[in-house]
Protein backbone atom coordinates (compact mmCIF):
# COMPACT_ATOMS: atom_id res chain seq x y z
CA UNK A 1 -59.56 -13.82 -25.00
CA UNK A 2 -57.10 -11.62 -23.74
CA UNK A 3 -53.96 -11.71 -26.29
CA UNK A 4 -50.92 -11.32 -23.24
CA UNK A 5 -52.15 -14.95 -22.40
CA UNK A 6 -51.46 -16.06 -25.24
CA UNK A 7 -47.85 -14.63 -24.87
CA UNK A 8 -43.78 -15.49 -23.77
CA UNK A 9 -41.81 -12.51 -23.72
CA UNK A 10 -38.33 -13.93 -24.36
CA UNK A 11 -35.48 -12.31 -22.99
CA UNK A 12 -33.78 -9.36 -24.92
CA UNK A 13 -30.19 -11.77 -25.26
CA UNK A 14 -32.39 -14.01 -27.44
CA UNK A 15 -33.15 -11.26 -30.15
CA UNK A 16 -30.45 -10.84 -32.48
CA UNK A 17 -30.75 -8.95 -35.39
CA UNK A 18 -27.29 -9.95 -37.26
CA UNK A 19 -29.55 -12.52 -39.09
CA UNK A 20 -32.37 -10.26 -39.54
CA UNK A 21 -34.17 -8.61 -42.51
CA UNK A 22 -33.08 -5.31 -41.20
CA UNK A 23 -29.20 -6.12 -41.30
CA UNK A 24 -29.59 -5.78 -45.13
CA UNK A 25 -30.82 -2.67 -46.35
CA UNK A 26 -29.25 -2.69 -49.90
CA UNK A 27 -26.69 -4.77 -51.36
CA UNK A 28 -24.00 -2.62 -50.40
CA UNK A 29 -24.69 -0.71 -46.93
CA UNK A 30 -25.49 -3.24 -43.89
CA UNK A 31 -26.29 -2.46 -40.44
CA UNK A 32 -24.29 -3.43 -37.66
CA UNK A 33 -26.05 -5.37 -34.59
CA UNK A 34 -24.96 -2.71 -32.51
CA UNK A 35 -26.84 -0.44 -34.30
CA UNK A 36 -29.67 -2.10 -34.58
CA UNK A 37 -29.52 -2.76 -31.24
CA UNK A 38 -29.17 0.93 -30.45
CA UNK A 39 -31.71 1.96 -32.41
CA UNK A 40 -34.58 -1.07 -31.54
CA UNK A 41 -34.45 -0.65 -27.95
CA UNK A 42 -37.98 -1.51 -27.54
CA UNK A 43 -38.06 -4.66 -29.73
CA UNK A 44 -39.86 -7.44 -27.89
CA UNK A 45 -39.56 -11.38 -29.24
CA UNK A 46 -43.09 -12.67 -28.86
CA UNK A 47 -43.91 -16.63 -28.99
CA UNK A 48 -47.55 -17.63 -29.84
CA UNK A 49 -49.46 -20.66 -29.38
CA UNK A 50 -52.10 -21.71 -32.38
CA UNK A 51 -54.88 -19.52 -32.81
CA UNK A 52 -53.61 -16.63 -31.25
CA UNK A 53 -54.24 -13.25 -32.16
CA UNK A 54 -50.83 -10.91 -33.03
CA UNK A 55 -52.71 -8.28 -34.68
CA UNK A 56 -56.83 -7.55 -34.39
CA UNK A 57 -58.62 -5.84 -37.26
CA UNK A 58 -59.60 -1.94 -36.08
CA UNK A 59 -56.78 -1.66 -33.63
CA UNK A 60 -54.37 1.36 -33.60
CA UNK A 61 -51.57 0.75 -35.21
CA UNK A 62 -48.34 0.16 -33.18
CA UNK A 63 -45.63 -1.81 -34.71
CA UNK A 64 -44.69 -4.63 -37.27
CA UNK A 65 -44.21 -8.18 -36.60
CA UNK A 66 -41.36 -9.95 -38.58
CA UNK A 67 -41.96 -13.85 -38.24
CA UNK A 68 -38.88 -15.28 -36.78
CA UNK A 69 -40.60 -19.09 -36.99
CA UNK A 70 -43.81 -20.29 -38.14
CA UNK A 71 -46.50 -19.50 -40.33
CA UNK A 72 -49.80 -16.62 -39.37
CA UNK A 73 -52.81 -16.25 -41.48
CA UNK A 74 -53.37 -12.50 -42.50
CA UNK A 75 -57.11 -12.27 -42.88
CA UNK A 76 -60.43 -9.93 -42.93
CA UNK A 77 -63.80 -10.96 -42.52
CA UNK A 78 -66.17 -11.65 -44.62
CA UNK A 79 -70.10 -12.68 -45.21
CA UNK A 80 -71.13 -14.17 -42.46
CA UNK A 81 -68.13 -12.92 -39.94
CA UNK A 82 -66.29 -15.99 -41.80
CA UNK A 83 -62.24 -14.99 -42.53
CA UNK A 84 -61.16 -14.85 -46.06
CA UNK A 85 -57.09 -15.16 -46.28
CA UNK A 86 -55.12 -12.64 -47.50
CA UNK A 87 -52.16 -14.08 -47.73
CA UNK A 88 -49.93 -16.08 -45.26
CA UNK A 89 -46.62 -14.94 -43.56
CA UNK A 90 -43.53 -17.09 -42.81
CA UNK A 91 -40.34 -16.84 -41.34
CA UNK A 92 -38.48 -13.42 -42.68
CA UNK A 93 -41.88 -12.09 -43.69
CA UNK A 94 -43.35 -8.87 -42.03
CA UNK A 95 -46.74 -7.88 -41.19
CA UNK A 96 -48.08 -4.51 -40.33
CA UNK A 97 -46.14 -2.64 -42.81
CA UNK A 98 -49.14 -1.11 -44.86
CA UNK A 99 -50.62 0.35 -41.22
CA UNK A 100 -47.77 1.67 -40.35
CA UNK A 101 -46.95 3.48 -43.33
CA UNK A 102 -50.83 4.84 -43.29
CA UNK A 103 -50.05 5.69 -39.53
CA UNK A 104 -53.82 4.09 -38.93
CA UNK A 105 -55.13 1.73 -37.49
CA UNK A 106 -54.59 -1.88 -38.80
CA UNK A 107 -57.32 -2.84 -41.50
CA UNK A 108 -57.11 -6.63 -41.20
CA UNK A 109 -56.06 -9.66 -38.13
CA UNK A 110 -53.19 -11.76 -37.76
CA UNK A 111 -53.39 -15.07 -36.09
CA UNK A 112 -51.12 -17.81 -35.38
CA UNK A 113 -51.67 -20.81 -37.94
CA UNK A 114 -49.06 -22.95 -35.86
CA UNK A 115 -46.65 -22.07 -32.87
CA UNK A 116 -44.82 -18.83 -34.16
CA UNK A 117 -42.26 -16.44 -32.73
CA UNK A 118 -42.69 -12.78 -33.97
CA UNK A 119 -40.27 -10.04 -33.03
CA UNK A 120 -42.38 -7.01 -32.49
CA UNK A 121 -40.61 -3.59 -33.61
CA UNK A 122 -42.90 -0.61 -32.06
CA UNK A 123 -43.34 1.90 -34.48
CA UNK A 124 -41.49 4.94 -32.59
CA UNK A 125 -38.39 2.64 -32.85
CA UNK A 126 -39.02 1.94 -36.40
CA UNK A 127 -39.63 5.58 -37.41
CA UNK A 128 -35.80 6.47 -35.78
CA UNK A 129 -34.73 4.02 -37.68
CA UNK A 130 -36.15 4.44 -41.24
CA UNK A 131 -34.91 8.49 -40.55
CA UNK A 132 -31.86 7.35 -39.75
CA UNK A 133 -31.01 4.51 -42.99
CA UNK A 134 -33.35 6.31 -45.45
CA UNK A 135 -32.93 2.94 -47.88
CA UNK A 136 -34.44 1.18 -45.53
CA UNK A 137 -37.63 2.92 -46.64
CA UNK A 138 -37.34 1.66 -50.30
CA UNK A 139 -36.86 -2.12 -48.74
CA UNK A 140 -40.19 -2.13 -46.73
CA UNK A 141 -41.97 -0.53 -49.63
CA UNK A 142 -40.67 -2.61 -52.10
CA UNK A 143 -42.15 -5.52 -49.45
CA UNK A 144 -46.00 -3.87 -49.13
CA UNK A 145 -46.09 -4.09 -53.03
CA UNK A 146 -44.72 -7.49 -53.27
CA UNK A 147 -48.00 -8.16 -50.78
CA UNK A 148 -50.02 -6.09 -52.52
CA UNK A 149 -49.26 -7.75 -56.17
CA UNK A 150 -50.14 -11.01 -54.71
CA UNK A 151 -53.68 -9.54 -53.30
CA UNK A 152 -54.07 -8.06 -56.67
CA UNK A 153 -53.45 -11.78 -58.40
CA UNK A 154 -56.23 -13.24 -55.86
CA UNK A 155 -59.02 -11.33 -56.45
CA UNK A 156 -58.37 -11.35 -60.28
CA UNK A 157 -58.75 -15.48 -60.15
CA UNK A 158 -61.58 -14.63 -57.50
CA UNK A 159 -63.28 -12.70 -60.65
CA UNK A 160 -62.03 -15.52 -63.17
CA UNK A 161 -61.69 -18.41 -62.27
CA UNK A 162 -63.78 -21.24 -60.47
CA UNK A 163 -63.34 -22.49 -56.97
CA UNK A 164 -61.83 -25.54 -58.17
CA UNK A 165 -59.33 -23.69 -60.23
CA UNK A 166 -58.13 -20.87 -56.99
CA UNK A 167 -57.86 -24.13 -55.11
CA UNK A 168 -55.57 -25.58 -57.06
CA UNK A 169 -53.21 -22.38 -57.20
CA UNK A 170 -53.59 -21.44 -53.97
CA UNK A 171 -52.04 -25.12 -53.23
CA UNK A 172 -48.83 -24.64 -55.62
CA UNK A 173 -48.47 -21.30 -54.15
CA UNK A 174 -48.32 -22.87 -50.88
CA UNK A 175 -46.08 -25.66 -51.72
CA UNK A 176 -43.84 -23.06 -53.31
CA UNK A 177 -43.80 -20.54 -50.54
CA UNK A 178 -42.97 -23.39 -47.99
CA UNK A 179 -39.01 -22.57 -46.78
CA UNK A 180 -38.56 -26.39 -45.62
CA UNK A 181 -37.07 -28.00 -49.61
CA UNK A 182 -37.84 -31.69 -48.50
CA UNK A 183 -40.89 -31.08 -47.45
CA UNK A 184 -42.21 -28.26 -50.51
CA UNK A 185 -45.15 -30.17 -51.42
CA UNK A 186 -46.77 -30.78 -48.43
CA UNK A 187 -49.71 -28.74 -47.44
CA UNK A 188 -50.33 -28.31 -43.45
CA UNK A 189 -53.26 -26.20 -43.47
CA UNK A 190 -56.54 -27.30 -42.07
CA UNK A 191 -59.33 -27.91 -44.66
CA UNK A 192 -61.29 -24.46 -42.71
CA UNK A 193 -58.22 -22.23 -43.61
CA UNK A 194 -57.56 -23.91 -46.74
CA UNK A 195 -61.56 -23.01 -47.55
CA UNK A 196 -60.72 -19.49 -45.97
CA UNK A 197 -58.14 -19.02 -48.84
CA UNK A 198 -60.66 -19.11 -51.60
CA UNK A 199 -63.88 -18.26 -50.05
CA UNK A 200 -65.87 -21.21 -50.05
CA UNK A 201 -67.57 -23.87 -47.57
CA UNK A 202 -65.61 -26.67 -45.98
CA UNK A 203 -68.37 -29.11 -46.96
CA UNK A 204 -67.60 -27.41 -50.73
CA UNK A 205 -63.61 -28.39 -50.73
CA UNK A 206 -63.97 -31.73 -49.06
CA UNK A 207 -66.00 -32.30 -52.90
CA UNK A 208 -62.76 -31.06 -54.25
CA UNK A 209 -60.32 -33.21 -52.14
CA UNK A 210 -61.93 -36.17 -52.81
CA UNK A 211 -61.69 -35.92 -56.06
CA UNK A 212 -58.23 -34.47 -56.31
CA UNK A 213 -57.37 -37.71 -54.75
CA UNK A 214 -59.42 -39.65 -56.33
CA UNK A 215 -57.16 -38.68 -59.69
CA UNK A 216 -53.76 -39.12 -57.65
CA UNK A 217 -53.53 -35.07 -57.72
CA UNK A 218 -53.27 -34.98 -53.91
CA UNK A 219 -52.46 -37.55 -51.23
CA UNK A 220 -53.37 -37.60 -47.30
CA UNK A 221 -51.32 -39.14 -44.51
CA UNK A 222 -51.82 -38.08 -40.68
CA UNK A 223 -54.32 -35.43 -41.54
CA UNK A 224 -52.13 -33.67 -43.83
CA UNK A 225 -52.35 -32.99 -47.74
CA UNK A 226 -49.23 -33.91 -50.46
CA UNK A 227 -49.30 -33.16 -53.94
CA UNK A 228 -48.70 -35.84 -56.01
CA UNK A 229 -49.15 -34.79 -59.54
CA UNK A 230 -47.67 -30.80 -59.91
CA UNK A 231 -48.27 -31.07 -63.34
CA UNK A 232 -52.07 -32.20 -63.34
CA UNK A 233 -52.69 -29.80 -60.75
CA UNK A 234 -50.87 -26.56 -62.38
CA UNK A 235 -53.27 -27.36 -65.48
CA UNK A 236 -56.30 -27.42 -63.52
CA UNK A 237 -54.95 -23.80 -61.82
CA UNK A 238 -54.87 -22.82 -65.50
CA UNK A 239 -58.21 -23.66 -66.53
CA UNK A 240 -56.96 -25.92 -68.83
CA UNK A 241 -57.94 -29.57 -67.61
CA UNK A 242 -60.59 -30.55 -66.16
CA UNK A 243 -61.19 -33.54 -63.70
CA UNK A 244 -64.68 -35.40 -64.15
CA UNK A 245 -67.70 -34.29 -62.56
């Protein structure tokens, strides 16, 4: 499928970076919109429908994408070509930061979980820019380790704990990572991403959803999943209850 079809180019007067990540550098040096402005002359605000691909695994690298709205899974694939989740990015996030700093091509896809808007920064622009605000540089890596800590946590409960157990944490880490405060324990993920998250079947988790609401732990209405009981399910994500086989 070809990627620009997926794609509205909005007009450069609807990207504003006054509001942006990159307007705050450090606590006590900000950049101007002008500047920006000046500086990001290629920066392109991209809208995507569900599904659709913002980065492809084995591409050259070429930019970052900081997610103005929305949510996009950050994946690689696995056994049997199936994707295993990474993480997920959400408004403010960024994604491409690890390939550009390598200068390689990227090592993983991005895809469009729900509709998303993206402002694309092309890396020429971004290299003027990080030579230009040298702090800037500390920011984003301070960013690829935040991403990479959180890798690092998954595959230690991959090696440690059971599916049941990842599934539960993956959900409060969902719930907590969700911007929206009246709606923070809501999960809107389909049950194929949400068994892309922790490397298992979807026939697998539908065992685990029934009987997460079979305790009360979880709740459905219209297709999507609500926590009901934090507290059960943080001590299932800590190995320390277990619900009934």
């Amino acid at each position: 499928m070809n990627i620009a079809r997926n794609i509205i180019a909005f007009s450069e007067d609807s990207i504003g970076c006054g509001n942006c990540w990159l307007n705050n550098f450090a606590a006590n040096e900000n950049c101007s919109s002008e500047f920006l402005n000046k500086i990001l002359l290629n920066k392109e605000e991209k809208n995507y429908s569900k599904g659709a691909y913002l980065i492809k695994s084995g591409v050259l690298v070429s930019g970052v994408y900081c997610i103005q709205k929305g949510t996009v899974k950050v994946f690689k694939k696995g056994i049997k070509n199936k994707d295993f989740i990474l993480w997920v990015a959400r408004k403010g996030d960024i994604i491409g930061l690890n390939s550009f700093i390598n200068d390689e091509v990227y090592s993983f896809s991005a895809s469009a979980l729900e509709e998303t808007s993206a402002c694309f920064i092309p890396s020429s622009d971004l290299k003027i820019l990080l030579s230009k605000k040298p702090v800037a540089f500390v920011k984003l890596m301070g960013n690829v380790c935040d991403k990479l800590n959180f890798v690092e946590q998954r595959i230690t409960s991959i090696s440690k704990k059971t599916i049941k157990e990842q599934f539960a944490e993956i959900l409060i880490t969902i719930s907590r990572n969700n911007s929206e405060s009246d709606k923070n324990l809501v999960i809107n993920y389909s049950v194929k991403d949400l068994a892309s998250f922790v490397g298992t079947t979807k026939n697998y988790l539908y065992k685990i959803l029934v009987e997460f609401t079979d305790q009360k732990i979880l709740s459905v209405n219209n297709r999507k999943f609500a926590i009901s009981n934090m507290n059960a399910l943080s001590l299932i994500a800590a190995g320390e209850n277990k619900l009934p086989k």
